[in-house]
N, C-alpha and C. Protein backbone atom coordinates (compact mmCIF):
# COMPACT_ATOMS: atom_id res chain seq x y z
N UNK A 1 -215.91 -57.49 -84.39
CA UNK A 1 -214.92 -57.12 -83.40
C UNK A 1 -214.75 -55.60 -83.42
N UNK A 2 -215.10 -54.96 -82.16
CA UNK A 2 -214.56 -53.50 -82.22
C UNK A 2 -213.32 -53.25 -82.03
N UNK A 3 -213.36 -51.58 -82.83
CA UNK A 3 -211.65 -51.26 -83.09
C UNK A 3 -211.02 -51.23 -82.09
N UNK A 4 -211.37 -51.48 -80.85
CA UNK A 4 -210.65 -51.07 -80.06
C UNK A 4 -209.85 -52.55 -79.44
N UNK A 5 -210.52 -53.39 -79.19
CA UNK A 5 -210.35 -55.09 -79.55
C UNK A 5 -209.15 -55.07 -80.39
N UNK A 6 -209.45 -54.57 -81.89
CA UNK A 6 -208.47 -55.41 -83.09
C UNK A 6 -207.16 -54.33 -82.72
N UNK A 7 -207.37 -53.18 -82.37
CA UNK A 7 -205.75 -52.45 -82.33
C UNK A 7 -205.21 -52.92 -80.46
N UNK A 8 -206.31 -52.88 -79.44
CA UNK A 8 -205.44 -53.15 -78.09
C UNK A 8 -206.00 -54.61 -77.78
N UNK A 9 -205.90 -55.84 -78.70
CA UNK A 9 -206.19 -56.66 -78.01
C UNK A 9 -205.81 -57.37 -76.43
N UNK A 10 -204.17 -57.06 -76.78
CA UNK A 10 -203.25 -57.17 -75.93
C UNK A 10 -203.72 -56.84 -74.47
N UNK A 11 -204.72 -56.12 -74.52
CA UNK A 11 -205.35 -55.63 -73.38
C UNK A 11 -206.52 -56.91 -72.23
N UNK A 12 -207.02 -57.53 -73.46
CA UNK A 12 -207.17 -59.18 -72.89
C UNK A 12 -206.54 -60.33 -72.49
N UNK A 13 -204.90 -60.21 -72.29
CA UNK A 13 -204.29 -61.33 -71.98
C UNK A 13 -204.32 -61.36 -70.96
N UNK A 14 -204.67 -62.29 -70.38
CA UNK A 14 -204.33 -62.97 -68.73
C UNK A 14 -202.96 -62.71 -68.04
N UNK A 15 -202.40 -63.36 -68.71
CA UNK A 15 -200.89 -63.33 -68.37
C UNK A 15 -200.20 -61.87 -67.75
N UNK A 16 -200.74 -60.86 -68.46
CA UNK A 16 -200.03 -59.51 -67.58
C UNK A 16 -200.65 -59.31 -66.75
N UNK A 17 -199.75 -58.50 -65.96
CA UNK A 17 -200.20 -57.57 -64.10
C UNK A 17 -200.66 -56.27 -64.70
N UNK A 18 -201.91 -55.62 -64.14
CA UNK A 18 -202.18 -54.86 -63.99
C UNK A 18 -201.54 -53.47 -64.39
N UNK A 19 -200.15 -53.78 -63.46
CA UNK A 19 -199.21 -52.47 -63.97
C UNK A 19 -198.65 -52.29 -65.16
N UNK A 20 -198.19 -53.70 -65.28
CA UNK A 20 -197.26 -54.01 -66.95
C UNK A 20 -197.96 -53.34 -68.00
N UNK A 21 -199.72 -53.72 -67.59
CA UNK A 21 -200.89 -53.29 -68.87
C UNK A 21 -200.59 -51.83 -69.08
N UNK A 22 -200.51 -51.53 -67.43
CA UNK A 22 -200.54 -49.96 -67.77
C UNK A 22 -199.39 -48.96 -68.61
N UNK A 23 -198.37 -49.67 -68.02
CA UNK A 23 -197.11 -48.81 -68.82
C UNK A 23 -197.18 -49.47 -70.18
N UNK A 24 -197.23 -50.55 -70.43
CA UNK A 24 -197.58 -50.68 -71.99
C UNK A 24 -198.59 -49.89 -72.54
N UNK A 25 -199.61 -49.21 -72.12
CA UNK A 25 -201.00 -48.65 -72.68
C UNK A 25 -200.27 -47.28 -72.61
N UNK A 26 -199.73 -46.84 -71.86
CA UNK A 26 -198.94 -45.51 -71.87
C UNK A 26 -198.01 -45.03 -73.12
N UNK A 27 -196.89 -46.47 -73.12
CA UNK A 27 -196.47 -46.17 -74.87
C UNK A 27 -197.21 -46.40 -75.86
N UNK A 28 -198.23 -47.09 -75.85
CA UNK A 28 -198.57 -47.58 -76.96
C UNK A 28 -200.28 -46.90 -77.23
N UNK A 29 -200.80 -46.62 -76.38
CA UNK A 29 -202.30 -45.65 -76.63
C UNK A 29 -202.38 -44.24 -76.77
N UNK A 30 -202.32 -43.37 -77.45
CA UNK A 30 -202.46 -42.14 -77.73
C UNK A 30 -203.18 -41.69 -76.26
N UNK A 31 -202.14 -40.31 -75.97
CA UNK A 31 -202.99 -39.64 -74.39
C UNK A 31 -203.19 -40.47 -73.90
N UNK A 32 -202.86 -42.39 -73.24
CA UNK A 32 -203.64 -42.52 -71.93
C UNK A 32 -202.60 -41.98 -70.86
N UNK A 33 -201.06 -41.44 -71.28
CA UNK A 33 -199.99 -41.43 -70.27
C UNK A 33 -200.36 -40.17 -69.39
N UNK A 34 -201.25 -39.19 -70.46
CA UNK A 34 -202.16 -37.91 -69.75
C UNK A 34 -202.99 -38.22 -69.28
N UNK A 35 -203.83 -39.19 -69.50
CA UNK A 35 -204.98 -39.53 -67.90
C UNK A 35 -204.42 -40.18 -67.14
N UNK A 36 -203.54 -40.82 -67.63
CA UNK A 36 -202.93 -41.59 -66.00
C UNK A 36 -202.75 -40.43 -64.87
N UNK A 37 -201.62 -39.49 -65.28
CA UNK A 37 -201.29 -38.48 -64.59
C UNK A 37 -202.65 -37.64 -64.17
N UNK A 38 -203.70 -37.75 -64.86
CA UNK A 38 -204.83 -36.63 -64.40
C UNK A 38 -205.43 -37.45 -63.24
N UNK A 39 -205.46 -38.66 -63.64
CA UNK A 39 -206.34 -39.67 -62.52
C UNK A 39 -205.95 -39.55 -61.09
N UNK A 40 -204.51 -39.38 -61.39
CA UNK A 40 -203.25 -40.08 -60.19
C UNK A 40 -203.64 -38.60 -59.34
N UNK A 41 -203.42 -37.54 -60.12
CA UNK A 41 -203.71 -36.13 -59.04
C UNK A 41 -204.81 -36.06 -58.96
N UNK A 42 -206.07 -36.33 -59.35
CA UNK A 42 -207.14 -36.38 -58.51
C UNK A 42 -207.24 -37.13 -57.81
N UNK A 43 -206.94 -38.04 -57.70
CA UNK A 43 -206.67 -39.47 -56.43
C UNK A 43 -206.07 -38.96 -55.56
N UNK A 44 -205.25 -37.89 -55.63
CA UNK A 44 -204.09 -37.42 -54.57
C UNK A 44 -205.13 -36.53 -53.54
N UNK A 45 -205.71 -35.55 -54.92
CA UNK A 45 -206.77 -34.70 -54.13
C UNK A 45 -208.09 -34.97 -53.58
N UNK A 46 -208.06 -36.19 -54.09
CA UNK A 46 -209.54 -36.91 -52.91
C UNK A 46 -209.12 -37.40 -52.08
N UNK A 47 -207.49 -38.23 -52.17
CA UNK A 47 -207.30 -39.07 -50.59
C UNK A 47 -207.37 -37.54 -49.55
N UNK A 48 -206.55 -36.42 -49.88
CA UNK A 48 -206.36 -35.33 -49.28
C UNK A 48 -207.68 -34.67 -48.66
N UNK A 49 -209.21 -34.80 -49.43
CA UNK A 49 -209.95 -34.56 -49.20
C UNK A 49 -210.66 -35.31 -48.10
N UNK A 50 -210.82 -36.46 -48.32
CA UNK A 50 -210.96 -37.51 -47.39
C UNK A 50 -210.49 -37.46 -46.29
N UNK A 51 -208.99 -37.16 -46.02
CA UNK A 51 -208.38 -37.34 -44.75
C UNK A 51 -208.52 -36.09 -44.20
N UNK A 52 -209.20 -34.72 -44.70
CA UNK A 52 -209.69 -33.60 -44.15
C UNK A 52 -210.96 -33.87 -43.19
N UNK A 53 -211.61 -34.96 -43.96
CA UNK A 53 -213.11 -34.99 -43.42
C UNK A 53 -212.87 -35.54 -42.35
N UNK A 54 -212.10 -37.02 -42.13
CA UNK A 54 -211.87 -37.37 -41.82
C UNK A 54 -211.54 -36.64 -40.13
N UNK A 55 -210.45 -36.18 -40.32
CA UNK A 55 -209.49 -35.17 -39.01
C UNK A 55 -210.98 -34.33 -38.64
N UNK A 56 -211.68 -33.50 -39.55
CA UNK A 56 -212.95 -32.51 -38.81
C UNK A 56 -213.98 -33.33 -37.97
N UNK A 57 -214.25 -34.49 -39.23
CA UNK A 57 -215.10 -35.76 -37.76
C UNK A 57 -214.88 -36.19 -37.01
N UNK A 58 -213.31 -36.43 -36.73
CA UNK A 58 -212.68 -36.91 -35.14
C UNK A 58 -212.87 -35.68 -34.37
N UNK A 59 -212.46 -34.50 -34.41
CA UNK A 59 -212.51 -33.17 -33.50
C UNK A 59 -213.91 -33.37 -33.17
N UNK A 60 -215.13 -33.49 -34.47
CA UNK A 60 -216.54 -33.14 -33.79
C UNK A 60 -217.07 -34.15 -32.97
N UNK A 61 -216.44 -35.55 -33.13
CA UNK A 61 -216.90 -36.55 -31.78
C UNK A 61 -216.15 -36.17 -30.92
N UNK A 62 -215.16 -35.55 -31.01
CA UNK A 62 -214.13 -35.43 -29.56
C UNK A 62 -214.36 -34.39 -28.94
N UNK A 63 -215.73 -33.11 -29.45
CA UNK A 63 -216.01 -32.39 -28.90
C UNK A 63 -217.00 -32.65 -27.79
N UNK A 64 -218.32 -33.05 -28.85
CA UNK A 64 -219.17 -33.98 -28.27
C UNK A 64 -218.83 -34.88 -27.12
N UNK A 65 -217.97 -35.85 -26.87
CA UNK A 65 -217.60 -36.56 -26.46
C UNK A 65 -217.28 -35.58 -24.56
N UNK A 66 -215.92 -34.59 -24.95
CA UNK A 66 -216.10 -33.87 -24.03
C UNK A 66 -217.12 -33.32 -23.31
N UNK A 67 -218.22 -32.69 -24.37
CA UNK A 67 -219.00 -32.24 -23.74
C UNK A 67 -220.35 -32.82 -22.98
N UNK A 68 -220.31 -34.01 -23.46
CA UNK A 68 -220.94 -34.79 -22.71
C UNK A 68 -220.09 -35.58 -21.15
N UNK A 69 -218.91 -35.72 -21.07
CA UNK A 69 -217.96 -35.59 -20.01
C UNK A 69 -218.42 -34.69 -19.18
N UNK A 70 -218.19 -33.24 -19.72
CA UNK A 70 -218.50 -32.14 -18.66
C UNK A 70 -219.83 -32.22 -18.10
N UNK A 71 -221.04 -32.59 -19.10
CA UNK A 71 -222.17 -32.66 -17.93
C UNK A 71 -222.43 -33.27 -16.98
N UNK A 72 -222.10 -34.72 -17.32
CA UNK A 72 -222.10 -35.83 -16.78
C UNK A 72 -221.00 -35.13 -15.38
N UNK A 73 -220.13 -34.54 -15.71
CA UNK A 73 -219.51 -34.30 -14.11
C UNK A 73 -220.30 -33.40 -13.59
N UNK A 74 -220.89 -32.47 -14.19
CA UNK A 74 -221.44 -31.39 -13.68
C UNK A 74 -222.97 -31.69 -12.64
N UNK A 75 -223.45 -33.17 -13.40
CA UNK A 75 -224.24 -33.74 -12.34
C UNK A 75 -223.87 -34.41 -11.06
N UNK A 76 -222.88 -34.88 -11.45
CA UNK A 76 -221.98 -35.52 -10.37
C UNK A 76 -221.49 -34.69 -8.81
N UNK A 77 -221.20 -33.95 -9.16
CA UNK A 77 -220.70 -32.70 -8.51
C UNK A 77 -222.06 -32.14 -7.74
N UNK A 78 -223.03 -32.13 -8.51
CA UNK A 78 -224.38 -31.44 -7.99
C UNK A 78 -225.01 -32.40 -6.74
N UNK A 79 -224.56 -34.07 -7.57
CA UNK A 79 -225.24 -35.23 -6.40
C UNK A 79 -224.54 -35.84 -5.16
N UNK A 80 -223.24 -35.43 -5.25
CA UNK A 80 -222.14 -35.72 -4.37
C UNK A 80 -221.89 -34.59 -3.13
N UNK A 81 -222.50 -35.19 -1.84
CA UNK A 81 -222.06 -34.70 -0.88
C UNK A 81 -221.19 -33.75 -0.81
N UNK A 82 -220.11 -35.43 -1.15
CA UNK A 82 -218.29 -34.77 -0.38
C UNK A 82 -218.43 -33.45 -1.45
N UNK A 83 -218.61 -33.10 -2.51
CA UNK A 83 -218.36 -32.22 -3.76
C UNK A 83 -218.72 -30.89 -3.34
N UNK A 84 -220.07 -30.70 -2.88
CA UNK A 84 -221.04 -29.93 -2.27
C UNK A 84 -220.00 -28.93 -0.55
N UNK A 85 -219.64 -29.55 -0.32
CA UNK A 85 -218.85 -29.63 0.93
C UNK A 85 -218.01 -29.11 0.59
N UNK A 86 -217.29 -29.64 -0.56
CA UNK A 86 -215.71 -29.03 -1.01
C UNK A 86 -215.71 -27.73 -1.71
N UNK A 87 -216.96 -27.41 -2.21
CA UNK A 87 -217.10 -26.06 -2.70
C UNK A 87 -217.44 -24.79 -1.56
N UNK A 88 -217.90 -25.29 -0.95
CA UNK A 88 -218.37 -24.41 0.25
C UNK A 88 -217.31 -23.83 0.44
């Protein structure tokens, strides 16, 4: 059995939630209450990162998007009579 088994067995019971494990591992494991906190702010700074990329890839389809709008009228305009007429 490794040491880590015989001192956190507790860490194999079924019976706890996820969270319970965690705040128990916080009092009771040397430094994990400092990676929790290191984990939690890099999690903060990747969701943050993520939702950057995120916002720049909507603008660059919504550029695209426009600018394929504008040609598409710009042919329109070129094949349309009434258009031709109205510029005159």
């Amino acid at each position: 059995m490794s040491k880590n088994k015989e001192n956190y067995g507790w860490l194999n019971t079924k019976s706890n939630s996820a969270k319970t494990l965690i705040e128990r591992a916080k009092r009771e494991v040397p430094d994990f209450a400092d990676h929790v906190k290191k984990f939690e702010h890099q999690r903060k700074e990747l969701n943050e990162a993520i939702f950057d990329l995120k916002q720049e890839k909507c603008v660059k389809i919504q550029l695209s998007w426009q600018q394929i709008a504008e040609q598409k009228m710009g042919i329109l305009k070129d094949q349309c009579q009434h258009c031709k007429e109205l510029s005159l």
